[in-house]
Protein backbone atom coordinates (compact mmCIF):
# COMPACT_ATOMS: atom_id res chain seq x y z
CA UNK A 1 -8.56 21.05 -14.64
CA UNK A 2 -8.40 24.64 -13.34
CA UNK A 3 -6.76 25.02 -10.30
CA UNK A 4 -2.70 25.13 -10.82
CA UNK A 5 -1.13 21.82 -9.86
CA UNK A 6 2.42 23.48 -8.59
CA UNK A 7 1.65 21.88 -5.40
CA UNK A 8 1.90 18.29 -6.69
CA UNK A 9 5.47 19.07 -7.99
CA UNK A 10 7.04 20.44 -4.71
CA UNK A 11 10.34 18.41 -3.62
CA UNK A 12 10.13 15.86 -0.51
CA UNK A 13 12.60 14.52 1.39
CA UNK A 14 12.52 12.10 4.53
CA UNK A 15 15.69 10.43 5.90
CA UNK A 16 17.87 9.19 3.12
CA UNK A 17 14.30 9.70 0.16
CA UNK A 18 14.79 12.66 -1.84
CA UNK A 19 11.74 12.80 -4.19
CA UNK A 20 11.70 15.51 -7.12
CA UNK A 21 7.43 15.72 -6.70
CA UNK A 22 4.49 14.48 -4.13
CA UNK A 23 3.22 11.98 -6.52
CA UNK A 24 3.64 8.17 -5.91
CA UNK A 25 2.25 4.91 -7.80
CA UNK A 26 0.00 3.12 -5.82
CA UNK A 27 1.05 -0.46 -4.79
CA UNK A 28 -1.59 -2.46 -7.44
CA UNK A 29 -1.76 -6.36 -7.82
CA UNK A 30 -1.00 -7.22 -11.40
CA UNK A 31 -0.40 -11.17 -11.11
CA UNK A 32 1.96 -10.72 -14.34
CA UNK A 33 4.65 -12.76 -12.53
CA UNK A 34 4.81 -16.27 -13.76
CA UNK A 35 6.29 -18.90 -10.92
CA UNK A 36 6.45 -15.53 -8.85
CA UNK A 37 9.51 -14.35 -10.67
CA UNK A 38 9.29 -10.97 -12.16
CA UNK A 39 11.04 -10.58 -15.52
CA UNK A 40 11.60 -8.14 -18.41
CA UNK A 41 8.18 -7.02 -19.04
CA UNK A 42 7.41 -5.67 -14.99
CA UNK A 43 10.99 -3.88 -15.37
CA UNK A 44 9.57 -2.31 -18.20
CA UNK A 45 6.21 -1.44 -17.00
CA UNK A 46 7.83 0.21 -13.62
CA UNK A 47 10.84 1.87 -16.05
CA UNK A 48 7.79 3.75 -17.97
CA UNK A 49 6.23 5.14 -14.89
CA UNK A 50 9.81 6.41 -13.78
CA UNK A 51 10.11 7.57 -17.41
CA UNK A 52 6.83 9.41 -16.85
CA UNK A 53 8.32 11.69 -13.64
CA UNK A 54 6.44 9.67 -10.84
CA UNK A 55 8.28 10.58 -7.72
CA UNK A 56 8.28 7.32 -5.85
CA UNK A 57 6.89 3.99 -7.42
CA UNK A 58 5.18 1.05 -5.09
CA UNK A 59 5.68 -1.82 -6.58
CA UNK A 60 2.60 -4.47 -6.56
CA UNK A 61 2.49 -6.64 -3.29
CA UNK A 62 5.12 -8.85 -3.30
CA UNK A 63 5.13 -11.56 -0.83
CA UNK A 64 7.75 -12.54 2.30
CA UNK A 65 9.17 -16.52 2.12
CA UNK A 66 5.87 -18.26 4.16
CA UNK A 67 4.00 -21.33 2.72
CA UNK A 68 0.86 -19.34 1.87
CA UNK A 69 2.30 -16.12 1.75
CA UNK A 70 0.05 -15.43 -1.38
CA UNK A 71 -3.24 -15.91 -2.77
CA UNK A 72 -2.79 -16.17 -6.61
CA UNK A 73 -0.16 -17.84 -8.88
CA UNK A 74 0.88 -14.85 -10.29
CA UNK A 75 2.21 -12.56 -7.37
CA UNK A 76 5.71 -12.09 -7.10
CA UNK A 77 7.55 -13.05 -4.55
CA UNK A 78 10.35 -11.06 -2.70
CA UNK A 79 12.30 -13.79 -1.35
CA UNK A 80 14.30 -16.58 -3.23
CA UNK A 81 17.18 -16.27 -5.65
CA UNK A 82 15.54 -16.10 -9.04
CA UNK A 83 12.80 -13.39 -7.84
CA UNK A 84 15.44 -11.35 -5.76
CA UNK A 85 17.44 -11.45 -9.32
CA UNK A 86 14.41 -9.82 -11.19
CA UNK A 87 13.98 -7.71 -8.61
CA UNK A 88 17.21 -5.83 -8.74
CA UNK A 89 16.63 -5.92 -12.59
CA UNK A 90 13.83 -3.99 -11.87
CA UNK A 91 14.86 -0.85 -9.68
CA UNK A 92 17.90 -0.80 -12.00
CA UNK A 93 15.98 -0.39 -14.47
CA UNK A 94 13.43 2.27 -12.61
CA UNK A 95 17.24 4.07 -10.88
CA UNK A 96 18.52 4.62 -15.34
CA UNK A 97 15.29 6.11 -15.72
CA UNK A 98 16.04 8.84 -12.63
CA UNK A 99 13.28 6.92 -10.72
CA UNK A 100 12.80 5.88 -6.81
CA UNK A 101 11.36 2.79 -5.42
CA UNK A 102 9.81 0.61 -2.82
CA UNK A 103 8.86 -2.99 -3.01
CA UNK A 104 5.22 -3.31 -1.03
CA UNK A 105 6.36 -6.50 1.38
CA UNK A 106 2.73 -8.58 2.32
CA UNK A 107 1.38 -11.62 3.26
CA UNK A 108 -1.94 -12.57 1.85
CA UNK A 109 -3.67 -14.12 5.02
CA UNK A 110 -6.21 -16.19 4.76
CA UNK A 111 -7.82 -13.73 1.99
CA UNK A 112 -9.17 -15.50 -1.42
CA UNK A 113 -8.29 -14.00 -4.78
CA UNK A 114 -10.67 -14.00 -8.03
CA UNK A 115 -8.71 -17.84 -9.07
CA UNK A 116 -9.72 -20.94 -8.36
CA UNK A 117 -5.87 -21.83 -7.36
CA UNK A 118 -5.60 -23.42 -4.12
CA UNK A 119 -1.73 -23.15 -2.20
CA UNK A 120 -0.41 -26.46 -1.67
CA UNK A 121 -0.71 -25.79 1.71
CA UNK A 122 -3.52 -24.12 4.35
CA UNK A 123 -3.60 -20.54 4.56
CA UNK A 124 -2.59 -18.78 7.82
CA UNK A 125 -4.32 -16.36 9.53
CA UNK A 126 -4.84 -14.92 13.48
CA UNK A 127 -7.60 -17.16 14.08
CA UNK A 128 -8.23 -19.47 11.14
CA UNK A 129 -10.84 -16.82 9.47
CA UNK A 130 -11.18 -14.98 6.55
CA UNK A 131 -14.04 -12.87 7.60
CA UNK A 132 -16.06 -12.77 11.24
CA UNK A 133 -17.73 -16.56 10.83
CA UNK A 134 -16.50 -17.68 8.18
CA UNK A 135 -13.38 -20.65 9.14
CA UNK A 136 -10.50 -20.70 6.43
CA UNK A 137 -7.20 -22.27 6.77
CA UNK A 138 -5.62 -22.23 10.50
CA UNK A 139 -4.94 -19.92 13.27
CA UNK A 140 -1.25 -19.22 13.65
CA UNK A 141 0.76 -20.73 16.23
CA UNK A 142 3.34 -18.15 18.02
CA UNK A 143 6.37 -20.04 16.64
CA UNK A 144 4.34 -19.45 12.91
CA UNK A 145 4.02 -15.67 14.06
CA UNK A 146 7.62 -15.41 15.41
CA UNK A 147 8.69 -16.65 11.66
CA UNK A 148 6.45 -14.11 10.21
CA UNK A 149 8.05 -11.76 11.71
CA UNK A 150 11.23 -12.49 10.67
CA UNK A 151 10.47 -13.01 7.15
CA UNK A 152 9.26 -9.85 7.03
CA UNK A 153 12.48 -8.51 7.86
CA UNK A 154 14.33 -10.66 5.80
CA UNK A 155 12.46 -9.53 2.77
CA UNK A 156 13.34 -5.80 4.13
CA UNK A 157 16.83 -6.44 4.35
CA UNK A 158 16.79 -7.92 0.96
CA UNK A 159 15.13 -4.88 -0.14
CA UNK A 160 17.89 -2.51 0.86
CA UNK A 161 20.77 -5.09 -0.20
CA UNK A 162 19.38 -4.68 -3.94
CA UNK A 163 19.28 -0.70 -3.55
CA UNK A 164 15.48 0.04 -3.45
CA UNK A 165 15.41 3.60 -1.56
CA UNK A 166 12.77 2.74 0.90
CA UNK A 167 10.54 -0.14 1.68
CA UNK A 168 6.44 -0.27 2.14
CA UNK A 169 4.78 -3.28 4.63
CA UNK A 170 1.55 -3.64 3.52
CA UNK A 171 -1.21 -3.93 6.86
CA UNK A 172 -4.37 -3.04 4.95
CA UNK A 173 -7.18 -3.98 3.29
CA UNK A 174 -8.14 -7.30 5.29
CA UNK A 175 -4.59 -9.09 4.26
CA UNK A 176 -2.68 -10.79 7.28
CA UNK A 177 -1.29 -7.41 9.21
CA UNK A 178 -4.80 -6.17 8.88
CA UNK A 179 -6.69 -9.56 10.51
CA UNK A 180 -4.63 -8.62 13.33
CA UNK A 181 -6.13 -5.60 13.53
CA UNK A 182 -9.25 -7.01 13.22
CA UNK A 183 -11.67 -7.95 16.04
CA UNK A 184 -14.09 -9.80 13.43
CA UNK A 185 -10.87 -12.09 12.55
CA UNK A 186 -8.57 -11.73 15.32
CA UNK A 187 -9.90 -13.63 18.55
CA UNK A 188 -6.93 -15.01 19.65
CA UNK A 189 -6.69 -14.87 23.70
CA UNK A 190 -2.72 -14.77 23.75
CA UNK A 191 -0.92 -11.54 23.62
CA UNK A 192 -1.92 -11.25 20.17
CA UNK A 193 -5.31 -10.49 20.69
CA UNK A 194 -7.34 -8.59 23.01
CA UNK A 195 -10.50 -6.95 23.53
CA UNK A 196 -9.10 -3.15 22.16
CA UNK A 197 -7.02 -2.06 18.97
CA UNK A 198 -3.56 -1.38 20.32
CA UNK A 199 -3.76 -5.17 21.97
CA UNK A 200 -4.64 -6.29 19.12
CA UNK A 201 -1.81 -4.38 17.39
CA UNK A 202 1.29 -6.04 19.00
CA UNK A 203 1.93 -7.79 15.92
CA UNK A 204 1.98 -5.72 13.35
CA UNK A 205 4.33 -3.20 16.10
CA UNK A 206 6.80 -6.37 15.75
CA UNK A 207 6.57 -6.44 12.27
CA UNK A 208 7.82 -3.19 12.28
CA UNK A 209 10.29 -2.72 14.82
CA UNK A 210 11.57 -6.03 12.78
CA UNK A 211 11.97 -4.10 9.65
CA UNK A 212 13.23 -0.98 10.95
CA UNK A 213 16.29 -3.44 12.74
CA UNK A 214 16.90 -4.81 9.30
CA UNK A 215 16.94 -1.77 7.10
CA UNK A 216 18.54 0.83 9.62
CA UNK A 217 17.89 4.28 11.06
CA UNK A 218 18.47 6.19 7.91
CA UNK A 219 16.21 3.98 5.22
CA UNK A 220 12.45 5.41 5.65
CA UNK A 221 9.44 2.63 6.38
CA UNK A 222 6.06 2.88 4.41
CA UNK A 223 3.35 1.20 6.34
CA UNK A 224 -0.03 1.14 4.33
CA UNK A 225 -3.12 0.87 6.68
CA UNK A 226 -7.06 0.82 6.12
CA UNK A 227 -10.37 1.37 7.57
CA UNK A 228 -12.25 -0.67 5.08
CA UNK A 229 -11.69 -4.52 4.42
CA UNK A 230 -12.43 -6.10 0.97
CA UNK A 231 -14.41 -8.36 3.54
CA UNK A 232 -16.37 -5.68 4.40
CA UNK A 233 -15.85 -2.24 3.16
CA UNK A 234 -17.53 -0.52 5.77
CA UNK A 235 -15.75 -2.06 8.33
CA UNK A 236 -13.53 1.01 10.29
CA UNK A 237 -11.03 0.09 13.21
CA UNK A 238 -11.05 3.48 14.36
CA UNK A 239 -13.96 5.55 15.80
CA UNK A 240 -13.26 8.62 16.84
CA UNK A 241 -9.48 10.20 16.96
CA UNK A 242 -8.92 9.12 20.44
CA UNK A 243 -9.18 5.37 19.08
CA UNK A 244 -7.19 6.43 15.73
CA UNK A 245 -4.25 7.61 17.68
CA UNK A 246 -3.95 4.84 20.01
CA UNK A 247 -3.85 2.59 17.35
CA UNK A 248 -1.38 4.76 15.08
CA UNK A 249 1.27 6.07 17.47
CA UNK A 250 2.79 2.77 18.41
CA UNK A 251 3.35 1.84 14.92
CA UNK A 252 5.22 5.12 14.13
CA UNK A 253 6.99 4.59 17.36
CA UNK A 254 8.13 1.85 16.10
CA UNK A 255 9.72 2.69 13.32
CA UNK A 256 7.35 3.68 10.98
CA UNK A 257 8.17 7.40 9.12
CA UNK A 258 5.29 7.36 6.64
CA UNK A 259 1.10 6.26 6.60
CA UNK A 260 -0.08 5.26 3.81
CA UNK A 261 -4.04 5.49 4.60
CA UNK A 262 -5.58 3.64 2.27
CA UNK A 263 -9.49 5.16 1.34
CA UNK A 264 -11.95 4.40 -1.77
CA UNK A 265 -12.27 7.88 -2.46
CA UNK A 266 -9.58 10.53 -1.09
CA UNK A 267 -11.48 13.30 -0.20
CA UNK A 268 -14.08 11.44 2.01
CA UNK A 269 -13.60 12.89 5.17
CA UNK A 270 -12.83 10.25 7.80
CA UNK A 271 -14.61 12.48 11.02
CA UNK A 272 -17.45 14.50 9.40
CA UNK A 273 -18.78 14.69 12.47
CA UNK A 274 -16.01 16.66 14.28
CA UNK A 275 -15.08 18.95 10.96
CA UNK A 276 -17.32 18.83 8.49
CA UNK A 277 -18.00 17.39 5.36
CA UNK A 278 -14.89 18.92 3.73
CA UNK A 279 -12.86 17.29 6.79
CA UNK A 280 -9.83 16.08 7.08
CA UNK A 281 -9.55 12.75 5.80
CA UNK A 282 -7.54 9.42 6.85
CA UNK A 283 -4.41 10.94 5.40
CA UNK A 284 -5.06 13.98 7.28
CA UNK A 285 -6.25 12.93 10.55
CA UNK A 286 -3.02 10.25 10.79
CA UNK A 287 -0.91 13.01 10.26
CA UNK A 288 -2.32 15.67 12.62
CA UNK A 289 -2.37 13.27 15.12
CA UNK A 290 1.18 11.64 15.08
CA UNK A 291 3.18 13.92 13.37
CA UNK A 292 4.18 11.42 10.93
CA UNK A 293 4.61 11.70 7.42
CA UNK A 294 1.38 10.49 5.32
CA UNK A 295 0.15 9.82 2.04
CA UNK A 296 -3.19 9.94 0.59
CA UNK A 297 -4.64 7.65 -1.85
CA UNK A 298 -8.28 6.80 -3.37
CA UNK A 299 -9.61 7.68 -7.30
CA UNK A 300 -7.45 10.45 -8.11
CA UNK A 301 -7.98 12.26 -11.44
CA UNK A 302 -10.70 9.52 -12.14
CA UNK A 303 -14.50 9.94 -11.62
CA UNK A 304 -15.58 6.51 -10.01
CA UNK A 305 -13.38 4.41 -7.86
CA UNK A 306 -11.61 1.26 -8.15
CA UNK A 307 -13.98 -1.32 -6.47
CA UNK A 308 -16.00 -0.61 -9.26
CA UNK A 309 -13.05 -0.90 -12.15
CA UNK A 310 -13.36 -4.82 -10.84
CA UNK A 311 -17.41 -4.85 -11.84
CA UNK A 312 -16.18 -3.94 -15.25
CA UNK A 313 -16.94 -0.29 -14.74
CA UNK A 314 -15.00 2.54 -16.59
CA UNK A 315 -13.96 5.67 -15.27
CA UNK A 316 -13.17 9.18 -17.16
CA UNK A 317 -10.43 11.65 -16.59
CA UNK A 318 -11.32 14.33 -13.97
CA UNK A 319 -9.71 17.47 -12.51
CA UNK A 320 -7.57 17.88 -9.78
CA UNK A 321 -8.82 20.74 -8.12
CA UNK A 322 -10.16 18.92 -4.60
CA UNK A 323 -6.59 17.33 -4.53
CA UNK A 324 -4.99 20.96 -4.92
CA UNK A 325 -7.62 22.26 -2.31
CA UNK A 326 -6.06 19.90 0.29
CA UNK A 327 -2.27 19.69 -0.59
CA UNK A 328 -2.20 23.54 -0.65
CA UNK A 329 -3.05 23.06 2.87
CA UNK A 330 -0.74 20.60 3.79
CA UNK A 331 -3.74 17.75 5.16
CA UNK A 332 -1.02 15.35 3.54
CA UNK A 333 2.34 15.37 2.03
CA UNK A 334 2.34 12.55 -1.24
CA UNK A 335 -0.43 11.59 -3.02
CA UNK A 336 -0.69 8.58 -4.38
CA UNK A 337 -2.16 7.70 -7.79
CA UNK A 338 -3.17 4.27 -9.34
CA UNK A 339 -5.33 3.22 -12.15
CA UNK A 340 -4.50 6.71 -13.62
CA UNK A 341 -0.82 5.32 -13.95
CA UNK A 342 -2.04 2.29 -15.38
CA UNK A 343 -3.68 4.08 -18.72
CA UNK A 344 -1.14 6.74 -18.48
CA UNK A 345 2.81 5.96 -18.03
CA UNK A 346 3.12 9.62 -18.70
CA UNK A 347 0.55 10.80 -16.00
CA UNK A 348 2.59 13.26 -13.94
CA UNK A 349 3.86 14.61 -17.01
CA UNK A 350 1.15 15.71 -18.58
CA UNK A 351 -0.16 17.04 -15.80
CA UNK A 352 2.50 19.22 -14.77
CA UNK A 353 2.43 20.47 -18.48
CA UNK A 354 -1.18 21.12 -18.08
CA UNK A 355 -2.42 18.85 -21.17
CA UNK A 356 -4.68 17.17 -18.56
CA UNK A 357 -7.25 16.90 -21.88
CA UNK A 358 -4.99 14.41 -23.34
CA UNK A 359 -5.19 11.79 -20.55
CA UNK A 360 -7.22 8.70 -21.18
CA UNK A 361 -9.54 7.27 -18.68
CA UNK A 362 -9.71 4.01 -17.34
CA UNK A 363 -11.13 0.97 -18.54
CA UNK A 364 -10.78 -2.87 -16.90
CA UNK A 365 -9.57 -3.88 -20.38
CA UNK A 366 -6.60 -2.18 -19.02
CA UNK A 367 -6.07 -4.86 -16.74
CA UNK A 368 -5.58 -7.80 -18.90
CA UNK A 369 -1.84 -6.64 -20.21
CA UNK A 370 1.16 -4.91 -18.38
CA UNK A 371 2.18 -2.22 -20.26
């Protein structure tokens, strides 16, 4: 790398987070959770990446009390006694090492994982689809919605009553928030539908105005959002700006402080069209055009991107400089890194040091143990 990474180190603060740097772990599914319970080994594995100077840590999804709340045996849950005990073994744990933390609160949908587990009971999604056409599980009644809703709070409360600093709902990447959002699985012709994006937005609003009851003014809310679906990846709710804003504005009115704009590759830019091809990207455009905090996310310091990693392919260690290039000009304020983190603990370290030669690349093998 040859650009100076000061940037990345610069303090951050919002409401009662104080972060030492700009660098966060990505929220990333691990399924090392046996009976949903997370034990010794995840405290350890989030403990190293505190160890390791990450400013904030996203834990992997963790999924609110619903019947099919998840989509593979080994998610955690956030919800229960014996979970909400490992839990607060784990940001202890992350809090001795001088880290911060947020548990990523989610509900599957009617999504599939790579298992052949079924849930004991049907999946639950807007309209009883996983993908435009294609029928799984059932369409949510209002009552089934209302619950939702207030599980998602629950697990937010929870969150703060075990002293994580802030809290992260997950609406991306085709999951349940996200197939409201969704015109190709969201045709419901109640008020959680509709034929635009902020109609069709109502619910995950509630979800947030829920949380932000539970957890207070002062505790900051992450909410993570997408374009792209893992049903389709070139799906994109949003358009132009115009469409971007009127779908992002009510969620940070309601109580949202930070984006978290999920992108395969973070310096894509989202508008080419209006700025170029070294445009602002998701990150960017949801901050210019709310005024809300954002982060960034999508193959940092790795040369191919993470769809891939699941088709068995590796990635090397790459420089920083097009992340430098657009924190130096403040298009975002945190960055968040994931697979990186996974191969290297001591990531943030060693970049700050500027030994960015002795970082490992990533390989799927990786996968297979949390460590």
């Amino acid at each position: 790398m040859t650009a100076s990474t000061d940037v990345l180190f610069r303090p951050f603060r919002i409401k009662s987070l104080d972060l030492p740097n700009r660098i966060v772990m990505a929220p990333m599914t691990r399924t090392f959770a046996p009976e949903g319970i997370p034990g010794a080994a995840n405290a350890a594995y989030y403990r190293r990446r505190a160890e390791g100077d990450v400013g904030l840590i996203l834990s992997e999804g963790t999924v609110i009390d619903r019947p099919a709340s998840r989509n593979h045996p080994g998610i955690p849950f956030f919800h229960g006694d014996a979970a909400l005990a490992g839990w607060k073994t784990v940001i202890e744990a992350v809090h001795a090492a001088g880290g911060k933390m947020a548990p990523q609160i989610w509900h599957t949908g009617s999504t599939r994982a790579q298992t052949d587990w079924v849930p004991a009971v049907d999946v639950e999604s807007p309209s009883g689809v996983v993908a435009p056409g294609k029928p799984r599980g059932v369409a949510m009644t209002e009552q089934d919605i209302e619950a939702t809703i207030a599980a998602f709070a629950k697990a937010a409360a929870d969150a703060k009553r075990l002293g994580f600093d802030t809290v992260e709902i997950h609406g991306a990447h085709g999951y349940l928030i996200d197939q409201f959002f969704w015109a190709g699985t969201n045709t419901r012709e109640d008020g959680y539908g509709g034929a635009t994006l902020p109609e069709r937005s109502r619910f995950a609003v509630e979800v947030v105005k829920a949380v932000r009851a539970a957890v207070g003014p002062d505790m900051p809310v992450i909410l993570r959002l997408s374009q792209w679906k893992q049903q389709d990846y070139s799906a994109r709710l949003a358009t132009t700006p115009d469409e971007m804003a009127a779908w992002l504005q009510p969620l940070v009115d309601a109580g949202a402080d930070v984006l978290h704009c999920s992108q395969r590759r973070f310096w894509e830019p989202e508008f080419p069209e209006i700025d170029g091809e070294n445009g602002l990207n998701f990150a960017g455009w949801a901050k210019k055009l709310t005024g809300a905090a954002t982060i960034s996310v999508g193959s940092v310091g790795l040369s191919g991107e993470f769809i891939a990693a699941f088709g068995g392919e590796t990635s090397q260690h790459s420089d920083l400089d097009k992340l430098v290039e657009r924190m130096e000009r403040d298009e975002f304020d945190l960055i968040a890194v994931g697979r990186a983190l996974i191969s290297n603990p001591d990531w943030a370290k060693k970049v700050r040091a500027g030994a960015g030669q002795e970082l490992k690349g990533f390989s799927p093998a990786a996968l297979a143990e949390l460590v």
